[in-house]
C-alpha atoms as a PDB file:
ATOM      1  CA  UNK A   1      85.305   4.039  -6.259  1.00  0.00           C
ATOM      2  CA  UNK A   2      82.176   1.688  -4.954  1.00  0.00           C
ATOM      3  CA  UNK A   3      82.410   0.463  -1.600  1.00  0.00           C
ATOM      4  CA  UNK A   4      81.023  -3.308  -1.053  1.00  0.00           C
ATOM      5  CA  UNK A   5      77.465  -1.501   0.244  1.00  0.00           C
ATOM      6  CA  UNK A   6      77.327   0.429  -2.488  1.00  0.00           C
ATOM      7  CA  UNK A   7      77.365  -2.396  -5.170  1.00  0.00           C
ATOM      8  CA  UNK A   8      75.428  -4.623  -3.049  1.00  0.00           C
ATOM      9  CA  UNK A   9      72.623  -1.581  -3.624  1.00  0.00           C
ATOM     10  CA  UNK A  10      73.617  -1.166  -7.042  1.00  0.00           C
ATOM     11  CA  UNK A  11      72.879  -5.291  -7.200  1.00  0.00           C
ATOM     12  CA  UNK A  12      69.720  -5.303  -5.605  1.00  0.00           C
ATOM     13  CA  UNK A  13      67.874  -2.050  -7.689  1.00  0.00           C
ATOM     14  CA  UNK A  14      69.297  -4.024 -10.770  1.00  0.00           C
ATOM     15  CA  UNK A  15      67.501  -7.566  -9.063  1.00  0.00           C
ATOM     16  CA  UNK A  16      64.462  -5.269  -8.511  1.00  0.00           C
ATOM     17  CA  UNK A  17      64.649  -4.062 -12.352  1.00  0.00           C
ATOM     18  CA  UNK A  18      64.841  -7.030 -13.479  1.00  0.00           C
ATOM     19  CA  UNK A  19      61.778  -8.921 -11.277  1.00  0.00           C
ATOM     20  CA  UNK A  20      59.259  -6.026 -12.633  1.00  0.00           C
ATOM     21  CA  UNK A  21      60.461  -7.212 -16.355  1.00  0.00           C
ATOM     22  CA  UNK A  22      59.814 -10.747 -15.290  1.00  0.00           C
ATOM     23  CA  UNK A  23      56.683  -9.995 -14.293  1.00  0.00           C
ATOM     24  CA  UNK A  24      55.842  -8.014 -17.445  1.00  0.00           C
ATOM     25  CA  UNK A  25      56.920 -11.159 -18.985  1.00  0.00           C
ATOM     26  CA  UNK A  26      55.507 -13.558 -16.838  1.00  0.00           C
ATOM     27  CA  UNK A  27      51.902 -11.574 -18.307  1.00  0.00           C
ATOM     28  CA  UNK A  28      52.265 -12.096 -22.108  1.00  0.00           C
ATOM     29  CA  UNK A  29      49.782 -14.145 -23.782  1.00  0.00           C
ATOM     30  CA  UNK A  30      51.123 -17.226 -25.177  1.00  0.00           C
ATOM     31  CA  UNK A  31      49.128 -18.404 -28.445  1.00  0.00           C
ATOM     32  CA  UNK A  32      47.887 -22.388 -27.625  1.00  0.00           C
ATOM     33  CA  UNK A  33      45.933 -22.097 -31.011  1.00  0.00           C
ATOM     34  CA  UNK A  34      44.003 -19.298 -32.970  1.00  0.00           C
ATOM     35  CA  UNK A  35      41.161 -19.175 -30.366  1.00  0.00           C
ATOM     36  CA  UNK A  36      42.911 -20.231 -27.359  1.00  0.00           C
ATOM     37  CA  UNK A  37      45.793 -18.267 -25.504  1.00  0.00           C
ATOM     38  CA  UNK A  38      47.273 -18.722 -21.696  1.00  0.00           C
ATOM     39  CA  UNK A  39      49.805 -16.354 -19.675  1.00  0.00           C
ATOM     40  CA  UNK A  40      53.411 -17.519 -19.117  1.00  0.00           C
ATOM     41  CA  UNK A  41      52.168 -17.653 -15.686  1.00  0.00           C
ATOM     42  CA  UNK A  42      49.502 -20.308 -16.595  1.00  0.00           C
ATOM     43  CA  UNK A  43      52.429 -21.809 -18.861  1.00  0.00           C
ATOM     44  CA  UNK A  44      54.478 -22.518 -16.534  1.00  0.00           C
ATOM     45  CA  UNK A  45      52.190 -24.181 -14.352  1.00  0.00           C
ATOM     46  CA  UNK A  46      51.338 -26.334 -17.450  1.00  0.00           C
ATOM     47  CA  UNK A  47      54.832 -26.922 -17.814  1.00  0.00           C
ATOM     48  CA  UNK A  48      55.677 -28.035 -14.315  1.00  0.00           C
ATOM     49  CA  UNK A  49      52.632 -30.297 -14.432  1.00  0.00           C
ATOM     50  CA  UNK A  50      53.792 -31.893 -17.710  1.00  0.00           C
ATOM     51  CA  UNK A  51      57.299 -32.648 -16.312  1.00  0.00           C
ATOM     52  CA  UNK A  52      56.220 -33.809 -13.381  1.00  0.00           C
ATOM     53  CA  UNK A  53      53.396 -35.972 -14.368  1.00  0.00           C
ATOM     54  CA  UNK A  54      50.916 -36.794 -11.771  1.00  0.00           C
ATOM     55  CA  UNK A  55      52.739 -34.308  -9.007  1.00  0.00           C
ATOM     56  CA  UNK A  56      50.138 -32.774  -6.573  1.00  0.00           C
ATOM     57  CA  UNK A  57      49.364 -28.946  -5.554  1.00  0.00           C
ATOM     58  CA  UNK A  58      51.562 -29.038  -2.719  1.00  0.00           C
ATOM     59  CA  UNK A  59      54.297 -29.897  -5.487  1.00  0.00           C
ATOM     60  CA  UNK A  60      53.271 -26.721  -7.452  1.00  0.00           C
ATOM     61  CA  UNK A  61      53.380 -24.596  -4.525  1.00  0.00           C
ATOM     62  CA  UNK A  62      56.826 -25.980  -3.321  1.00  0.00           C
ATOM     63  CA  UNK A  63      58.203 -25.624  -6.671  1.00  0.00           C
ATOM     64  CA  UNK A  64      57.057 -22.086  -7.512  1.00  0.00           C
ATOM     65  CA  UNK A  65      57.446 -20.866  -3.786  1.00  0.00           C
ATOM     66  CA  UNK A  66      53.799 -20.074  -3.705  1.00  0.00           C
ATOM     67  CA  UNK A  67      51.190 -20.937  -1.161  1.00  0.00           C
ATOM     68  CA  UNK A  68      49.221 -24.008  -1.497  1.00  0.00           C
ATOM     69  CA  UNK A  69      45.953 -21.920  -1.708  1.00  0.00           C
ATOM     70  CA  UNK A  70      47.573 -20.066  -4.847  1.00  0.00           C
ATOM     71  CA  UNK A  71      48.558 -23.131  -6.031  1.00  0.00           C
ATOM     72  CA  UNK A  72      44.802 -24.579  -5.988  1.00  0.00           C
ATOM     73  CA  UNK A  73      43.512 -21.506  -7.345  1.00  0.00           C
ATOM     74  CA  UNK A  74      45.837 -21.408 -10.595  1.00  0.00           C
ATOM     75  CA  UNK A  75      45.036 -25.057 -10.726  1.00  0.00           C
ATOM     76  CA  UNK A  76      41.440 -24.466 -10.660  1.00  0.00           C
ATOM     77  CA  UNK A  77      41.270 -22.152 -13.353  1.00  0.00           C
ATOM     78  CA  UNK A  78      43.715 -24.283 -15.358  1.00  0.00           C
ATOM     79  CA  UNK A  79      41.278 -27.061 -14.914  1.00  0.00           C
ATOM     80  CA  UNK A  80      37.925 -25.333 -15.596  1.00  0.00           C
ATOM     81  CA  UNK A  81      39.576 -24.352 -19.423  1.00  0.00           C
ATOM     82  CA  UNK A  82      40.699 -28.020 -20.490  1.00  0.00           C
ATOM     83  CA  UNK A  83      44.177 -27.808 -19.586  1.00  0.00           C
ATOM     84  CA  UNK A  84      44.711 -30.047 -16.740  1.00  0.00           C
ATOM     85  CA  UNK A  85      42.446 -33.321 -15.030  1.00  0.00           C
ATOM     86  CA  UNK A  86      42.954 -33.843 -11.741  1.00  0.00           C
ATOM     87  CA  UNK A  87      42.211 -36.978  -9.713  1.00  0.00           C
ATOM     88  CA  UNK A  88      42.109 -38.474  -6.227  1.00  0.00           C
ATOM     89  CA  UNK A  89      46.057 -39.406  -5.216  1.00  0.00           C
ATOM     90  CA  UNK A  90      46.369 -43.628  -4.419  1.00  0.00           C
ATOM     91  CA  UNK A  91      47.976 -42.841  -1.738  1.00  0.00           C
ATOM     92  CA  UNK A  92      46.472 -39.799   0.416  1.00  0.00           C
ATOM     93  CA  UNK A  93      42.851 -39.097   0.570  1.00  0.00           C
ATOM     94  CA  UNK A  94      43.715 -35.310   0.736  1.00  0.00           C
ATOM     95  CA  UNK A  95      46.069 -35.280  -2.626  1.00  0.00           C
ATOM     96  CA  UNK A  96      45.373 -34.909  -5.763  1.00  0.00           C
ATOM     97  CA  UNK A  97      47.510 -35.707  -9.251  1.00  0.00           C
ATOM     98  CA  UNK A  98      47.567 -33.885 -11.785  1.00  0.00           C
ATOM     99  CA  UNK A  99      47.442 -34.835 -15.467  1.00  0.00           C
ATOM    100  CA  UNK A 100      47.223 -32.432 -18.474  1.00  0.00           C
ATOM    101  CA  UNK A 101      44.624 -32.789 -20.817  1.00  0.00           C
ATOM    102  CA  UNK A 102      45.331 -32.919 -24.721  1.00  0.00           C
ATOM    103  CA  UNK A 103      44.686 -29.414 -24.992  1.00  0.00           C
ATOM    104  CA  UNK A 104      47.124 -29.344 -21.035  1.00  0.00           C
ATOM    105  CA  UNK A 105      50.289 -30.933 -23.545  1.00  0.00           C
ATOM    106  CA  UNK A 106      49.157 -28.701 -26.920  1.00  0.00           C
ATOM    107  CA  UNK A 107      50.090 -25.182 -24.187  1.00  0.00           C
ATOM    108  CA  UNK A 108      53.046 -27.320 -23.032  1.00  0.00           C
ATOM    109  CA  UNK A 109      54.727 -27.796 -26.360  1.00  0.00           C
ATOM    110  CA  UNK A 110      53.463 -24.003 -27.404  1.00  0.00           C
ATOM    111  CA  UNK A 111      55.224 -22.652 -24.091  1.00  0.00           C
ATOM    112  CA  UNK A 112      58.719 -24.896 -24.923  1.00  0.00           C
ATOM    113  CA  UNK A 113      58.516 -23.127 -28.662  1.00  0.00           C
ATOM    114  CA  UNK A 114      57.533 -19.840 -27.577  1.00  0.00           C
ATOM    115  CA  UNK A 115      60.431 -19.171 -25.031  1.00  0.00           C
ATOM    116  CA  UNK A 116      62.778 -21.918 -26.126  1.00  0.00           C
ATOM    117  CA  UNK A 117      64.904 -19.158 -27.962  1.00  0.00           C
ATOM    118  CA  UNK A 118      65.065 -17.304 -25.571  1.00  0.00           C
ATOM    119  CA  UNK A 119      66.020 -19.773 -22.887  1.00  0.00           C
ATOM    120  CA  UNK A 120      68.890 -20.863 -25.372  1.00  0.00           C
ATOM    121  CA  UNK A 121      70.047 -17.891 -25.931  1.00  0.00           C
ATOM    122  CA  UNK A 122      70.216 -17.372 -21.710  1.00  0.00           C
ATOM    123  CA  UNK A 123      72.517 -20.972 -21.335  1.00  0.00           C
ATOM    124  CA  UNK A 124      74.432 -19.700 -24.280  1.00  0.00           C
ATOM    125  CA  UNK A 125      75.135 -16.289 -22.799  1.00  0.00           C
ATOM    126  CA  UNK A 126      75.950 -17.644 -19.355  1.00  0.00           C
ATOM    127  CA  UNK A 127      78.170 -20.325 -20.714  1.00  0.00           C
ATOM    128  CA  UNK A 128      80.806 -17.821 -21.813  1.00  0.00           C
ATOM    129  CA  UNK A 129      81.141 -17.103 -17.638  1.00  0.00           C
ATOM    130  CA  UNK A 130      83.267 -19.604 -15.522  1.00  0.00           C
ATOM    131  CA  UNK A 131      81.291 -22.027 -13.385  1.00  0.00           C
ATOM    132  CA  UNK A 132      82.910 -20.367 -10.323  1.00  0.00           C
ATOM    133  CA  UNK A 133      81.151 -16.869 -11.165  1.00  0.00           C
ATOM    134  CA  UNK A 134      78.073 -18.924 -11.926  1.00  0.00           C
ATOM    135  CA  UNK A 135      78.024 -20.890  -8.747  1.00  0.00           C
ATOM    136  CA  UNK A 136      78.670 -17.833  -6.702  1.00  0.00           C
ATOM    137  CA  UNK A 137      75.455 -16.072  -8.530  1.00  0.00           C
ATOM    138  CA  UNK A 138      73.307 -19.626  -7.794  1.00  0.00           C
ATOM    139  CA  UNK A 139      74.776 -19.247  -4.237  1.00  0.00           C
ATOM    140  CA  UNK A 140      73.494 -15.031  -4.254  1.00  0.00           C
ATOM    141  CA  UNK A 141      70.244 -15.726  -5.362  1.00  0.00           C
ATOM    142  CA  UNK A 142      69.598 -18.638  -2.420  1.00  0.00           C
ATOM    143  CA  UNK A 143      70.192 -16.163  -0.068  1.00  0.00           C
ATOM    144  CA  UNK A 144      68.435 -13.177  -1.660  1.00  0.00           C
ATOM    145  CA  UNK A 145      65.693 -15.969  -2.136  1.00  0.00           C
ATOM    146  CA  UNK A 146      65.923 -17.086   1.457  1.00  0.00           C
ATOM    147  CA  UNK A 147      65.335 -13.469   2.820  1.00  0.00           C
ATOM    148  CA  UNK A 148      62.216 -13.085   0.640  1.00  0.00           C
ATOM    149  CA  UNK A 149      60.918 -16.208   1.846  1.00  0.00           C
ATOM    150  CA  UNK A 150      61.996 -15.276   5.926  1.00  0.00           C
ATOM    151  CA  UNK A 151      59.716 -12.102   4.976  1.00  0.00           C
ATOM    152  CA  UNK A 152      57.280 -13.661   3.362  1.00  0.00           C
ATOM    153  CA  UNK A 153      56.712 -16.323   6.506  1.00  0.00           C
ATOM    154  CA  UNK A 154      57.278 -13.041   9.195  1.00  0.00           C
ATOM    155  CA  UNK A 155      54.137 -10.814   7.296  1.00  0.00           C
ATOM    156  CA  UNK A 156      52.028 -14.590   6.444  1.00  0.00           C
ATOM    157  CA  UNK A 157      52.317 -15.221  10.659  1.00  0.00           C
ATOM    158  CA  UNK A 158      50.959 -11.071  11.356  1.00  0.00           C
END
């Protein structure tokens, strides 16, 4: 018989398995067009940017947990291939919006089609659970979240 620490360990080496998939994942090439390819990585960036039209870096980092300097950087190299334009904010001198490009929406719309399956198939699978077992697994993964982010802030301030 498990005791509650031993499923708790059993929960977090399955968490673990399962964030070195995502980040195999997170690496595939996604086909834009023949000649032109981005990472899910870069995808979801695009992604974020499209459904948030004219949202700044600091909006990119806050959504993706991610430093602002990470965020600049993946914005950077989003905007030096054509995906992304971005501009001066009205309101801040130290903002900027950002705005995909043509080629910014073709990724966005090749990103929805390439995992859309898969992202369907997810809902559908979870559906079958009761919300209680689903809120209690949204209200897991904002703590296990939280302690990443309380470690992440303890080794940033060393």
């Amino acid at each position: 018989m498990e005791t509650k620490k031993d499923l708790i360990a059993s929960t977090i080496r399955e968490l673990l398995r399962i964030t070195h998939l995502y980040a195999r994942i997170e690496a595939m090439p996604i086909p834009v067009s023949e000649e032109v390819m981005v990472s899910t990585r870069e995808a979801h960036t695009i992604q974020a940017i499209g459904e948030g039209e004219n949202i700044s870096v600091t909006q990119v980092a806050d959504h993706f947990g991610i430093t602002k300097s990470a965020a600049s950087q993946m914005i950077a190299k989003l905007e030096k291939r054509g995906f992304l334009i971005k501009k001066p904010a009205a309101h801040s001198n130290k903002e900027f919006e950002l705005s995909l490009t043509e080629l910014g929406w073709c990724a966005f719309h090749a990103h929805e089609h390439f995992h859309g399956k898969d992202f369907a198939k997810l809902v559908d699978s979870l559906s079958a659970f009761p919300i209680s077992q689903i809120a209690t697994l949204s209200v897991l993964l904002e703590t296990l979240g939280g302690v990443m982010q309380q470690r992440l802030s303890r080794h940033s301030q060393s």
